[in-house]
C-alpha atoms as a PDB file:
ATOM      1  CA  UNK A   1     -96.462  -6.183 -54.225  1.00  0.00           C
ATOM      2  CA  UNK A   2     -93.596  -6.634 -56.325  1.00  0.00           C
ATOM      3  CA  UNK A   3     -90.737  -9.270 -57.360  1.00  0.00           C
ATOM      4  CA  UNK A   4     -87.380  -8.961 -58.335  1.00  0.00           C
ATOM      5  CA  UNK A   5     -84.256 -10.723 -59.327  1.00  0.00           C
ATOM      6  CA  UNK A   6     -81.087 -10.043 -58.243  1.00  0.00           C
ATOM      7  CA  UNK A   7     -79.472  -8.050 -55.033  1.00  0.00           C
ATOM      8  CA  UNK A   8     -78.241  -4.888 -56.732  1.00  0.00           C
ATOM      9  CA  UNK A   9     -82.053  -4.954 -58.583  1.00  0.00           C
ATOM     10  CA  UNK A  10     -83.620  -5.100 -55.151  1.00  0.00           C
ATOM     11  CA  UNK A  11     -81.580  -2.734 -53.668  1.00  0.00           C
ATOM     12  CA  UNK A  12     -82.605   0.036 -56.639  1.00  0.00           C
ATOM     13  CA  UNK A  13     -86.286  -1.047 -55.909  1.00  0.00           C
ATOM     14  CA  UNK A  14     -86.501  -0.493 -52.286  1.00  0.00           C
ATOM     15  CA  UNK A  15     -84.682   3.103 -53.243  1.00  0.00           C
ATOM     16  CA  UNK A  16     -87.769   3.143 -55.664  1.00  0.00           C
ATOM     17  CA  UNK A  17     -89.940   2.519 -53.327  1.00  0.00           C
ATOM     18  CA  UNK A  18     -88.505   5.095 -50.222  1.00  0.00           C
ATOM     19  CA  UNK A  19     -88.960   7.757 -52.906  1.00  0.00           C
ATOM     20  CA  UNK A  20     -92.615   7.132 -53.840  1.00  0.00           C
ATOM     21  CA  UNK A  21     -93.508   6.513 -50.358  1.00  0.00           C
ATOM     22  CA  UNK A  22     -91.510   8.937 -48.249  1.00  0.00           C
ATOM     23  CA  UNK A  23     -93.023  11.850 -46.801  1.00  0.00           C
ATOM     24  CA  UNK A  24     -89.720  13.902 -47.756  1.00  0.00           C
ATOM     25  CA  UNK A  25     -87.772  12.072 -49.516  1.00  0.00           C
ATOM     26  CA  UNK A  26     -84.545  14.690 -49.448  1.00  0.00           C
ATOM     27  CA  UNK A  27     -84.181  15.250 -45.197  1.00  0.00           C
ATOM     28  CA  UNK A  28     -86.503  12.808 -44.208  1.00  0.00           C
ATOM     29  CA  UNK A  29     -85.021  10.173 -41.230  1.00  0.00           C
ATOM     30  CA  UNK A  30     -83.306   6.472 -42.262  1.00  0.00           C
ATOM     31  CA  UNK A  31     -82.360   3.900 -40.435  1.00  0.00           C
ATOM     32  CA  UNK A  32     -81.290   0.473 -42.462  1.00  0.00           C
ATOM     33  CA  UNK A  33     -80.951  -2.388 -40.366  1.00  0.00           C
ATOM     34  CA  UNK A  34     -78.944  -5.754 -42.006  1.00  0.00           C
ATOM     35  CA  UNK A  35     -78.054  -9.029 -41.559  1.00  0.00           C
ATOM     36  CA  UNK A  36     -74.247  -8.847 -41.349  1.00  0.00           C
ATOM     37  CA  UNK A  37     -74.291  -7.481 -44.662  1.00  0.00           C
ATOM     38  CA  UNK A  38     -73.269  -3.596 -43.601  1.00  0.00           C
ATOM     39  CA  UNK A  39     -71.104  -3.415 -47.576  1.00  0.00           C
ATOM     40  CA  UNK A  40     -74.889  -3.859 -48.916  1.00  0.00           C
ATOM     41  CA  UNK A  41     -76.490  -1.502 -46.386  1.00  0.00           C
ATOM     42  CA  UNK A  42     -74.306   1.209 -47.206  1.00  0.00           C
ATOM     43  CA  UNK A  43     -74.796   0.825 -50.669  1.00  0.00           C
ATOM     44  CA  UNK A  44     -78.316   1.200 -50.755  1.00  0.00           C
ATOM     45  CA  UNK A  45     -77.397   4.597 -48.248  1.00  0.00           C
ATOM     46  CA  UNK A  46     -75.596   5.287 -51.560  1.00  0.00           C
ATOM     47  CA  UNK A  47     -78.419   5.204 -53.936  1.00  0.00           C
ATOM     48  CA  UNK A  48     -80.657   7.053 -51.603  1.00  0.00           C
ATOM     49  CA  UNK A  49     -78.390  10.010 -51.073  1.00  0.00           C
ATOM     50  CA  UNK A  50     -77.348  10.105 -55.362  1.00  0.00           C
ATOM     51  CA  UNK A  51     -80.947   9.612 -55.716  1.00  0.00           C
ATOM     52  CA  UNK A  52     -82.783  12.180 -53.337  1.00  0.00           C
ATOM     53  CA  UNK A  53     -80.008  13.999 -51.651  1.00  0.00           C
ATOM     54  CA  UNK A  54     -80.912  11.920 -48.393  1.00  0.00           C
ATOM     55  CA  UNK A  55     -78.705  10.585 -45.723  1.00  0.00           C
ATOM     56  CA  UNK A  56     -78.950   7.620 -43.511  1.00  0.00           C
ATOM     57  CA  UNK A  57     -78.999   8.950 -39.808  1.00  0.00           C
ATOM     58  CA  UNK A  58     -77.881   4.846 -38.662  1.00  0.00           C
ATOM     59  CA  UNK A  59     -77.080   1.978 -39.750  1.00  0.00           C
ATOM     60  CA  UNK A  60     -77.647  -0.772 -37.176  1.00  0.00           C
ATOM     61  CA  UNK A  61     -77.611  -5.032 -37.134  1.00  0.00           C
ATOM     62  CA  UNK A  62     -80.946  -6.750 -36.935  1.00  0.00           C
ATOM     63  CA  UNK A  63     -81.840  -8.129 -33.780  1.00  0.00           C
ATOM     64  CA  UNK A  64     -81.786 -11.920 -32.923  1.00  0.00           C
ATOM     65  CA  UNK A  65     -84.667 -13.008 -33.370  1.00  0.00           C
ATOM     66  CA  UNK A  66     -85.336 -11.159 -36.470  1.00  0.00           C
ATOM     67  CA  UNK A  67     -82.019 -12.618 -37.755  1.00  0.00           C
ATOM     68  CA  UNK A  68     -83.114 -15.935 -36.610  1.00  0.00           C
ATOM     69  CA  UNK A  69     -85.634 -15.834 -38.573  1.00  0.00           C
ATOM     70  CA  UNK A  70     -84.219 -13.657 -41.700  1.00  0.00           C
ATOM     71  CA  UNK A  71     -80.619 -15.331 -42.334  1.00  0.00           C
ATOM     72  CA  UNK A  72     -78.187 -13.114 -42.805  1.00  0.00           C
ATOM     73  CA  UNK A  73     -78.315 -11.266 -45.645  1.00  0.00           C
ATOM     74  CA  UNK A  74     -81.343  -9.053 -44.675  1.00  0.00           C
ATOM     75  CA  UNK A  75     -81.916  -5.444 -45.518  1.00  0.00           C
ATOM     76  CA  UNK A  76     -84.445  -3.620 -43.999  1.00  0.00           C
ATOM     77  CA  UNK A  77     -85.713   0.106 -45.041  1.00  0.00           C
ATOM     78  CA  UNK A  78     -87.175   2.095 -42.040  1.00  0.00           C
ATOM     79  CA  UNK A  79     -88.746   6.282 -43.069  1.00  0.00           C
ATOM     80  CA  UNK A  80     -91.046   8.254 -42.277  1.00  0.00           C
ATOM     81  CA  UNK A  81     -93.987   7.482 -45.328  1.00  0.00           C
ATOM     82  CA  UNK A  82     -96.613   9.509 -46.507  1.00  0.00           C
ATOM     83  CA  UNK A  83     -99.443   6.602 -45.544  1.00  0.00           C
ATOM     84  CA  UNK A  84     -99.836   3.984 -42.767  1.00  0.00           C
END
């Protein structure tokens, strides 16, 4: 587990994150679901494709009872990782 401050600093860590965890990180599959926040979304798409060459196959809204739970706002990361 790990904290940090800021939205542009958690959008560089989940990018962080997809490429220690991905199981190949350059043509692997992304989706990023968010919480009316697709200008965010699409920058972290951004970041993963400068990054690791890698391009997000869909970008799609959470669902309502995520988002009920979430706020809007939400970003959510979803690859194919190297471990369960």
């Amino acid at each position: 587990m790990f904290k940090v401050q800021g939205r542009k600093a958690s959008l560089r860590a989940m990018a962080d994150k997809y490429g220690e965890l991905a199981l190949d990180p350059a043509n692997g599959t992304i989706f990023i679901s968010h919480g009316d926040c697709l200008a965010d979304a699409q920058k972290l798409g951004e970041i993963l494709h400068k990054r690791y060459g890698a391009t997000v196959d869909k970008y799609v809204y959470v669902g309502p009872v995520i988002g009920a739970h979430t706020g809007p706002g939400v970003i959510a990361l979803f690859f194919l990782g190297k471990n369960r």
